[in-house]
Protein backbone atom coordinates (compact mmCIF):
# COMPACT_ATOMS: atom_id res chain seq x y z
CA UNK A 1 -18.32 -13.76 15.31
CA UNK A 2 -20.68 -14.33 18.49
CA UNK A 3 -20.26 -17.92 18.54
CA UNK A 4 -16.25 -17.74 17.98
CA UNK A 5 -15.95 -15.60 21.32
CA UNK A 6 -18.16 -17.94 22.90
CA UNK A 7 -16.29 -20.86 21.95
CA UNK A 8 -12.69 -19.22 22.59
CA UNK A 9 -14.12 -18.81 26.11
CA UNK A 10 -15.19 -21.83 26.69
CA UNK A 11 -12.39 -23.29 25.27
CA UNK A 12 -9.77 -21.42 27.47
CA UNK A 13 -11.39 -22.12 31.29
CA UNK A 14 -12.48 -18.64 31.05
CA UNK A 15 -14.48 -17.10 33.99
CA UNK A 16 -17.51 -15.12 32.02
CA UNK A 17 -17.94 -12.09 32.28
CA UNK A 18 -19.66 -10.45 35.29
CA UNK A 19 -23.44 -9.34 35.12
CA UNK A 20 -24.33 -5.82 33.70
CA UNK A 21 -20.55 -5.07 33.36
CA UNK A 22 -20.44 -3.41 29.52
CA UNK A 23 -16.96 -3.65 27.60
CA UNK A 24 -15.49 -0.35 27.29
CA UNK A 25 -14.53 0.64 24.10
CA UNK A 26 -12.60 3.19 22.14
CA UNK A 27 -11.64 3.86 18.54
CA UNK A 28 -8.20 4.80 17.11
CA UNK A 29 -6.86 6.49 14.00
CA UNK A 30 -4.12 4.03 13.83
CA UNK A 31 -4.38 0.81 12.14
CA UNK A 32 -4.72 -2.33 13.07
CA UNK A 33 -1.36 -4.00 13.39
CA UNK A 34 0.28 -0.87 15.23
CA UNK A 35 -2.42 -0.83 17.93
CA UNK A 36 -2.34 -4.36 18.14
CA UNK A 37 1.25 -4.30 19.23
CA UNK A 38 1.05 -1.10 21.34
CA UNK A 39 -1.56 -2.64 23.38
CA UNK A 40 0.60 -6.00 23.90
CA UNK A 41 2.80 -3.39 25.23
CA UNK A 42 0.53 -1.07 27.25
CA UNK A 43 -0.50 -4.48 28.55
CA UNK A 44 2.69 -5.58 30.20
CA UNK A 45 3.93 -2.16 31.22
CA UNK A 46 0.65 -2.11 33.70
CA UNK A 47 1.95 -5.63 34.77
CA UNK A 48 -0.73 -7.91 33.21
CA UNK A 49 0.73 -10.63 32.17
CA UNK A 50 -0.96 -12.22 28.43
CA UNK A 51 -2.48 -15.59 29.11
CA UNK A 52 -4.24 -15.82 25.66
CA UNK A 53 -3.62 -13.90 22.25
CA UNK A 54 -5.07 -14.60 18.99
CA UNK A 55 -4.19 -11.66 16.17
CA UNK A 56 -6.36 -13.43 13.66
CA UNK A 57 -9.61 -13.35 16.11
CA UNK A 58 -8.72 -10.04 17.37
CA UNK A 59 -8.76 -11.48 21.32
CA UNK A 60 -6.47 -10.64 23.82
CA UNK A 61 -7.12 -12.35 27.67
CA UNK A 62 -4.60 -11.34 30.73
CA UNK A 63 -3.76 -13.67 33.56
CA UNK A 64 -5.87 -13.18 36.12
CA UNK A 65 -4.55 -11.40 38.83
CA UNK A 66 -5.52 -11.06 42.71
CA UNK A 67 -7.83 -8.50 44.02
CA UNK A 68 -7.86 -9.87 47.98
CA UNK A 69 -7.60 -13.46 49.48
CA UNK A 70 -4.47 -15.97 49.71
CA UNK A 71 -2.49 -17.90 48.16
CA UNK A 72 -0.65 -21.00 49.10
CA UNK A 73 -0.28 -22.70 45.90
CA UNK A 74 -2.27 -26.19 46.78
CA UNK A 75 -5.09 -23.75 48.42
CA UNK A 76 -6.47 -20.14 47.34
CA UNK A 77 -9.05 -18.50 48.19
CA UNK A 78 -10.29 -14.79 47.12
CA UNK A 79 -11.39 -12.63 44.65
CA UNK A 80 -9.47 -12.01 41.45
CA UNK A 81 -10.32 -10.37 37.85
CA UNK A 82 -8.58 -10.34 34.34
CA UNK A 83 -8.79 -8.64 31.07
CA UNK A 84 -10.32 -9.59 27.89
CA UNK A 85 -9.43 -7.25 24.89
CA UNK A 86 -10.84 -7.32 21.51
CA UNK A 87 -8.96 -5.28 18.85
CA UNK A 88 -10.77 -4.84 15.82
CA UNK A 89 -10.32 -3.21 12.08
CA UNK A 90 -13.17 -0.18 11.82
CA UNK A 91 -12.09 0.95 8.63
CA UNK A 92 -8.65 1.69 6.82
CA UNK A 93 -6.58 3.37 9.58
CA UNK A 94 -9.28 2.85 12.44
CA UNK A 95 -9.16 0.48 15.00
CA UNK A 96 -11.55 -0.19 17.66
CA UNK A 97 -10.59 -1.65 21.03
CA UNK A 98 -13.06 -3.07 23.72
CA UNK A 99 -11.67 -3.50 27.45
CA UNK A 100 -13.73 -5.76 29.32
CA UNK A 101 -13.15 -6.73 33.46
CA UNK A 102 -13.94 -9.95 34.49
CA UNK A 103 -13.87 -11.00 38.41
CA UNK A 104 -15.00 -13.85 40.06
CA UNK A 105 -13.79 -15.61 42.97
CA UNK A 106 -11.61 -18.77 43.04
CA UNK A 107 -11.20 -20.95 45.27
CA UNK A 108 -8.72 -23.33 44.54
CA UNK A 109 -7.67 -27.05 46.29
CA UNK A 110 -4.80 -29.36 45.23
CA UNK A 111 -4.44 -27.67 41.53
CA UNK A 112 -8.14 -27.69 40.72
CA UNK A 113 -9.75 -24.06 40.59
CA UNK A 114 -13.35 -23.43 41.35
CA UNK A 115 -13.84 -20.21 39.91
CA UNK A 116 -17.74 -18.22 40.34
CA UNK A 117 -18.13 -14.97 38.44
CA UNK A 118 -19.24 -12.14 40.54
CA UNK A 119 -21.23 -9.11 39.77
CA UNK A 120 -19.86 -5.90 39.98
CA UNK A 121 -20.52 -2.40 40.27
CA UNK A 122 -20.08 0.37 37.81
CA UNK A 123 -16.69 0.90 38.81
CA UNK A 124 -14.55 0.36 34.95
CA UNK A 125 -11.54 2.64 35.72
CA UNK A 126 -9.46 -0.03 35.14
CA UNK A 127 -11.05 -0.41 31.70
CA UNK A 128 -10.58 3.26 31.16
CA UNK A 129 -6.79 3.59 32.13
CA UNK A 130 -6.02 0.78 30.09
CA UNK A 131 -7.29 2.52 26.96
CA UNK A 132 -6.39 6.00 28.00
CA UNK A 133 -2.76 4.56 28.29
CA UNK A 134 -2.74 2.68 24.67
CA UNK A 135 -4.25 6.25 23.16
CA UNK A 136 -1.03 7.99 25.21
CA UNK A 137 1.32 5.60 23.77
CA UNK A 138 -0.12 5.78 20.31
C-alpha cells in the first residue's frame, strides 16, 4: 500500500509532505461509501477544490491553495499548502480518515512551477476542522 501512495505522488507533481508534520486521523461509525461522499462534500463546502480522487485507492488530494505571495499567472511566488485525504475501510461500518497538510513554496515562471516543501510547525487545525466538520455532517 506504501509503494502505491508513493507512486500516486509521484505520479501527480505532488509536493511531499512537510517534515515531522503527522496525518491526522479519525475513525467513523459510518461506512465507507457514505463518508467517502460526505467528505467530497465537506471538502468543497470549505472551498477546496478536488485536484485528484481515486475511490478504489482511498486518496483524495485538493488543489493547492495560497497561503501569502502573488500571483500573476506567467509569475508566482509564495507559500501555498493542499490536502491529501486517505479514506479507508476499518471494519464493517468503520471508516478511518487521515487529513494530512502539505505546504511548500512555489515559485512559478512562464507555466513551469518550482515547488520546495517546507517544514512546519505543529499547527494542524486545519487538519482538525476538516474532520470535525465531516463527523458534524455525518
Amino acid at each position: 500500500m506504501k509503494v502505491v501512495a508513493i507512486l500516486l505522488a509521484l505520479g501527480l507533481g505532488l509536493a511531499a509532505p512537510a517534515a515531522g508534520a503527522d496525518p491526522v486521523v479519525r475513525t467513523f461509525n459510518a461506512p465507507v461509501d457514505r463518508v467517502w461522499t460526505v467528505t467530497e462534500s465537506v471538502l468543497k463546502h470549505l472551498g477546496w477544490d478536488i485536484d485528484n480522487a481515486d475511490r478504489a485507492v482511498g486518496f483524495i488530494t485538493t488543489e493547492s491553495r495560497s497561503l501569502d505571495g502573488e500571483d500573476y499567472g506567467v509569475y508566482a511566488k509564495g507559500t501555498r499548502h493542499r490536502l491529501r485525504l486517505h479514506v479507508k475501510e476499518v471494519s464493517a461500518g468503520k471508516t478511518s480518515v487521515s487529513v494530512e497538510r502539505i505546504v511548500f513554496k512555489r515559485e512559478r515562471i512562464l507555466f513551469v512551477d518550482k515547488d520546495e516543501p517546507l517544514v512546519v510547525g505543529g499547527d494542524q487545525s486545519v487538519e482538525k476542522t476538516t474532520l470535525d466538520t465531516i463527523a458534524k455532517a455525518l
